[in-house]
C-alpha atoms as a PDB file:
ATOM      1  CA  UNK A   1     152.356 167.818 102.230  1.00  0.00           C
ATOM      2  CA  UNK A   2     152.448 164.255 100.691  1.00  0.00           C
ATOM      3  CA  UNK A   3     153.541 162.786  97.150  1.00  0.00           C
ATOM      4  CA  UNK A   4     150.995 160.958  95.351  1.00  0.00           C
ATOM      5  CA  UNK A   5     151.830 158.636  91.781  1.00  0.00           C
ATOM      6  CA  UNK A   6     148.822 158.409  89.889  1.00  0.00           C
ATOM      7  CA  UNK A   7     148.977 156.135  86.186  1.00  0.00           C
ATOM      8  CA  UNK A   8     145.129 157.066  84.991  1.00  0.00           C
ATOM      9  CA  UNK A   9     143.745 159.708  86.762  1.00  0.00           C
ATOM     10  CA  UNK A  10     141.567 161.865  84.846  1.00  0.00           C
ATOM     11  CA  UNK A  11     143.579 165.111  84.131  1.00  0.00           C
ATOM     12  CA  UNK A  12     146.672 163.138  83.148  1.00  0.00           C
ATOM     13  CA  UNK A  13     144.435 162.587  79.659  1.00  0.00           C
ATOM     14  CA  UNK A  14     146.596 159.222  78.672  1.00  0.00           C
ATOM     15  CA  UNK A  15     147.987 156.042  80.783  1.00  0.00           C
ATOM     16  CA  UNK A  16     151.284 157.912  81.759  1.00  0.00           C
ATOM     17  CA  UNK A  17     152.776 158.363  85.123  1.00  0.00           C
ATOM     18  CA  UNK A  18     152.580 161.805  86.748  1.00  0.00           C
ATOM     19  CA  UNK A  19     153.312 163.256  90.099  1.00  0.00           C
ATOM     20  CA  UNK A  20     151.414 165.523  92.344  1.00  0.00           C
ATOM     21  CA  UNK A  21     152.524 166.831  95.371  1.00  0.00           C
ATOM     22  CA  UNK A  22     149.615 167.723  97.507  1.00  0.00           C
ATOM     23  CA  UNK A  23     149.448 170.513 100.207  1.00  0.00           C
ATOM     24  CA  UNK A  24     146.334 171.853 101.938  1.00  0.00           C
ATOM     25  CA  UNK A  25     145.395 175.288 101.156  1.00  0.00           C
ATOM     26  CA  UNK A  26     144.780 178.442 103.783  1.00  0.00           C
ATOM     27  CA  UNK A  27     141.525 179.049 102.247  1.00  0.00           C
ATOM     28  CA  UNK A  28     138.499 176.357 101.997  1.00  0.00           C
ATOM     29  CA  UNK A  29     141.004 173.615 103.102  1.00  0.00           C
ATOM     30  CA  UNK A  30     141.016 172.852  99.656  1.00  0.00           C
ATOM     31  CA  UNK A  31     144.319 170.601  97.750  1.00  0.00           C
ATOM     32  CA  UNK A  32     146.055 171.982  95.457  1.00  0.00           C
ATOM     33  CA  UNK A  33     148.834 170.088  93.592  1.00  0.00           C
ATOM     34  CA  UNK A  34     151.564 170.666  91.440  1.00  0.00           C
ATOM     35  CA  UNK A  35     151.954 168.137  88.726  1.00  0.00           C
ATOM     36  CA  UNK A  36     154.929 166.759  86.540  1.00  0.00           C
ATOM     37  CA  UNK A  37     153.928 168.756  83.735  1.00  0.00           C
ATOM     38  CA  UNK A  38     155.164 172.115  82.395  1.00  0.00           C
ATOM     39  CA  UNK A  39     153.556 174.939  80.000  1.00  0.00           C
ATOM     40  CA  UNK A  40     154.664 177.243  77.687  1.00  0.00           C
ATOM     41  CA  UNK A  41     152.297 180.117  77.365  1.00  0.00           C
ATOM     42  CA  UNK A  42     152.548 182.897  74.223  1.00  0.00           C
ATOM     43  CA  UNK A  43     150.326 185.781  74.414  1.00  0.00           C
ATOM     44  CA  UNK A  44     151.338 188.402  71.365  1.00  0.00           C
ATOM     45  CA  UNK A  45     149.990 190.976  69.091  1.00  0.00           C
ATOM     46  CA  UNK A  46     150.793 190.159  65.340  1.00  0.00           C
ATOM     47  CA  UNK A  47     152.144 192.696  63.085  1.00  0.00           C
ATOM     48  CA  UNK A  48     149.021 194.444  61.018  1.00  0.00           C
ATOM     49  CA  UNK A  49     149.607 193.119  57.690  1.00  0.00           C
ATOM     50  CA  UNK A  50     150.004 189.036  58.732  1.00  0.00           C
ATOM     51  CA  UNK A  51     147.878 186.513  58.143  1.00  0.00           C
ATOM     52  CA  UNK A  52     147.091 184.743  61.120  1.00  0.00           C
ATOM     53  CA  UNK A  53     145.703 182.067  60.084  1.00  0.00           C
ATOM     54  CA  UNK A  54     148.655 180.906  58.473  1.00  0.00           C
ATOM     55  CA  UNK A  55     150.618 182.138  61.487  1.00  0.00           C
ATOM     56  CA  UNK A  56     148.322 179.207  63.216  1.00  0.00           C
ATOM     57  CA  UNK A  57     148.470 176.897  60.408  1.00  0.00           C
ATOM     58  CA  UNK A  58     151.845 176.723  60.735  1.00  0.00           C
ATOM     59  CA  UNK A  59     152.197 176.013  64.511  1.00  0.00           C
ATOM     60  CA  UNK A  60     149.554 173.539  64.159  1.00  0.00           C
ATOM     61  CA  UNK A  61     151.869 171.772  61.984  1.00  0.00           C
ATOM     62  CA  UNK A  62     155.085 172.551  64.476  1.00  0.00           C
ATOM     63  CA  UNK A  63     153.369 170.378  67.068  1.00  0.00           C
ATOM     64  CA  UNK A  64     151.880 167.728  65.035  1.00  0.00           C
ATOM     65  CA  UNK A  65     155.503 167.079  63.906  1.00  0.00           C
ATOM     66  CA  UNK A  66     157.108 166.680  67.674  1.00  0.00           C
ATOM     67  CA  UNK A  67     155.673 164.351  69.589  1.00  0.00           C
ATOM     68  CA  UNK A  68     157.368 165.752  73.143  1.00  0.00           C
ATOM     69  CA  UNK A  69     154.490 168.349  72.695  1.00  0.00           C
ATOM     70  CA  UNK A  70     151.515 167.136  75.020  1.00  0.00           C
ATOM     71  CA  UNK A  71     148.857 169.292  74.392  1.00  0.00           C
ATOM     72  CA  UNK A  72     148.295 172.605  72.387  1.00  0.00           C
ATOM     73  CA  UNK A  73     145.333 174.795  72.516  1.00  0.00           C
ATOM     74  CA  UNK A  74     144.654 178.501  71.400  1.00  0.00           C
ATOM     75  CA  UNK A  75     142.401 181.072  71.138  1.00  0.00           C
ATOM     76  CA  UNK A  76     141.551 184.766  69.938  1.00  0.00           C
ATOM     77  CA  UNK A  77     140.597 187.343  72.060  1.00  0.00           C
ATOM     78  CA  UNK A  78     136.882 188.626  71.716  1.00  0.00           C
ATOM     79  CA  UNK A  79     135.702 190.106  75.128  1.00  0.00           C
ATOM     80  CA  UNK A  80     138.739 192.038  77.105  1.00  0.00           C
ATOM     81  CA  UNK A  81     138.380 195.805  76.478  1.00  0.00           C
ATOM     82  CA  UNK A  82     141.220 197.519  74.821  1.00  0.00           C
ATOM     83  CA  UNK A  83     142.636 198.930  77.456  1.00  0.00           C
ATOM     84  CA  UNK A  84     142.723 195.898  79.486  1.00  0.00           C
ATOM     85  CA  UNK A  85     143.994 194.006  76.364  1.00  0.00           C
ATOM     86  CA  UNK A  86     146.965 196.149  75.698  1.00  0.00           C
ATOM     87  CA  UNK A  87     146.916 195.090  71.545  1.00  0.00           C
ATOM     88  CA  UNK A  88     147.550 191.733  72.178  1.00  0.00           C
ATOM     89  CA  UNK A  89     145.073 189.255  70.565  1.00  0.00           C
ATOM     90  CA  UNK A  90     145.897 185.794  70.702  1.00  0.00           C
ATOM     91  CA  UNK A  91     147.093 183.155  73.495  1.00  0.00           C
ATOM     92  CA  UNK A  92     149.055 180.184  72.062  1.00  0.00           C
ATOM     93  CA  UNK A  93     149.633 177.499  75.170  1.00  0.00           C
ATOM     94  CA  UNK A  94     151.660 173.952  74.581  1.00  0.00           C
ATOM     95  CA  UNK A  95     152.142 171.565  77.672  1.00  0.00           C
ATOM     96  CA  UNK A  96     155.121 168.968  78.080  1.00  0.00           C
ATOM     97  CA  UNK A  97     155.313 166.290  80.136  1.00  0.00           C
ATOM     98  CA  UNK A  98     158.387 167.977  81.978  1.00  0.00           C
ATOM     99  CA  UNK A  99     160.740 171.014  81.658  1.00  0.00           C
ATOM    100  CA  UNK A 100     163.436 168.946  79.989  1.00  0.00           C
ATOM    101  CA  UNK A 101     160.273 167.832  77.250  1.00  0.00           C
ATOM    102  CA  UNK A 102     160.193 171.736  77.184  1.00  0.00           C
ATOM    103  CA  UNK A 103     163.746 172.255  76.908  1.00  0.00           C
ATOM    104  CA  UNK A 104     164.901 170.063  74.251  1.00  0.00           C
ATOM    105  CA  UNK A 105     161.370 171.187  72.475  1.00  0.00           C
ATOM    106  CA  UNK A 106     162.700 174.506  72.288  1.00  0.00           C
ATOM    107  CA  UNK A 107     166.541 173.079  70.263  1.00  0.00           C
ATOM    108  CA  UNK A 108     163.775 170.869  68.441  1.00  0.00           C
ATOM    109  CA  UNK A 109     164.751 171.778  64.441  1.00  0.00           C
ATOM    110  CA  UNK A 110     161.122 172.211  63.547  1.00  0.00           C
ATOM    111  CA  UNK A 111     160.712 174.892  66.467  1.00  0.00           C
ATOM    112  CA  UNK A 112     164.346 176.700  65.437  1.00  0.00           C
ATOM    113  CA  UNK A 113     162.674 176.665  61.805  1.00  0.00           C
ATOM    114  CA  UNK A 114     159.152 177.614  62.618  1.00  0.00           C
ATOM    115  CA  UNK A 115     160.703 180.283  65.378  1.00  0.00           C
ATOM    116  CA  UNK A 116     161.691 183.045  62.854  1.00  0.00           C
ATOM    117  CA  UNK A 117     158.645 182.709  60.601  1.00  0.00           C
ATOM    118  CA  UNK A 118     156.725 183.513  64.478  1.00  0.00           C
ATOM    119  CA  UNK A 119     158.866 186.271  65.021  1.00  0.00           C
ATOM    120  CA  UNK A 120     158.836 187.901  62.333  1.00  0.00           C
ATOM    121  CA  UNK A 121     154.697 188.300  62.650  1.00  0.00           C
ATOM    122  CA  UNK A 122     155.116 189.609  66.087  1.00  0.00           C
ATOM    123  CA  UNK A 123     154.812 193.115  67.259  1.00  0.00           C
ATOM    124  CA  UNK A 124     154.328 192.206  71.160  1.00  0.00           C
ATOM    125  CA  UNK A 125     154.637 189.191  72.545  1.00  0.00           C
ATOM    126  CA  UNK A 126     154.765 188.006  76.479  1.00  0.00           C
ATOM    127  CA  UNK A 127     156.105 184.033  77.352  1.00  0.00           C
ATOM    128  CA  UNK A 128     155.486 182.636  80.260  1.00  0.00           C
ATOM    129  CA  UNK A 129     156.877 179.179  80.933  1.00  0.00           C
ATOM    130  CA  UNK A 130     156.129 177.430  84.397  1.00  0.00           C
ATOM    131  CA  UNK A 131     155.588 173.809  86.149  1.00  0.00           C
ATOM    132  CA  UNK A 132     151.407 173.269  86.535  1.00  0.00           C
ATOM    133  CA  UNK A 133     149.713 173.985  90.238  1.00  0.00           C
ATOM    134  CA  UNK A 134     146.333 172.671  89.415  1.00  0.00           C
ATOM    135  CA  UNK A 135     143.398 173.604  91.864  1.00  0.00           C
ATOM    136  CA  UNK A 136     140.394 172.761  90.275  1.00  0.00           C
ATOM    137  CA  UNK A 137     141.096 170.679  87.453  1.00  0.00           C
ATOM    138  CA  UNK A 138     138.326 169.251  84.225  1.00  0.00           C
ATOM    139  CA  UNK A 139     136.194 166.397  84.884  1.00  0.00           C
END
């Protein structure tokens, strides 16, 4: 395993420093890394009578108003069959630059505001928070 710096490499998206830490894989000799960033991943089932779109609306707004969030992305489920799907419908995912980004993100006023308004639509809800291993990564 080695450390590698990298200031513009492609997945970074932005001039800023990140870290991988590179280790050969047991199958295809591939790399895999795991970089300085860290993601918080929401996958829930809203209440029946919510309006998701303003459910969205809103969180759009949450990260346009704290700049520690790096990237935010969502979606809607469309193809997963029920069963498989277990009610939940939408996948909310925000990356920091670090866990301590994510940490102080999650004392951030706007999130403690924004928090119970989320809640409060929610029937389930899974959270997964976790450093990135990136295998294959965009070009």
């Amino acid at each position: 395993m080695c450390v590698s710096v990298c200031v513009s490499h492609g997945i970074c998206r932005s001039l800023s420093l990140c870290v991988y830490i590179y280790s050969n894989t047991h199958s295809g000799g591939g790399l895999r890394w795991q970089m300085a960033e860290f993601t918080h991943l929401v996958v829930v089932k809203f209440k029946e009578e919510v309006v998701v779109e303003d459910i969205i609306k809103g969180l759009e707004e949450l990260v346009s108003q704290v700049d520690i969030v790096k990237s935010f992305v969502w979606g809607k489920d469309i193809e997963s069959m029920e069963m498989l799907r277990q009610g939940f419908t939408h996948a909310f995912m925000m990356t920091f630059g670090s866990k301590d980004d994510f940490t102080a993100f999650q004392t951030h006023p706007n999130h403690m505001q924004f928090s119970a308004t989320f809640s409060a639509a929610i029937e389930k809800i899974v959270l997964l928070d976790f450093p990135v291993v990136a295998f294959k990564t965009p070009q």
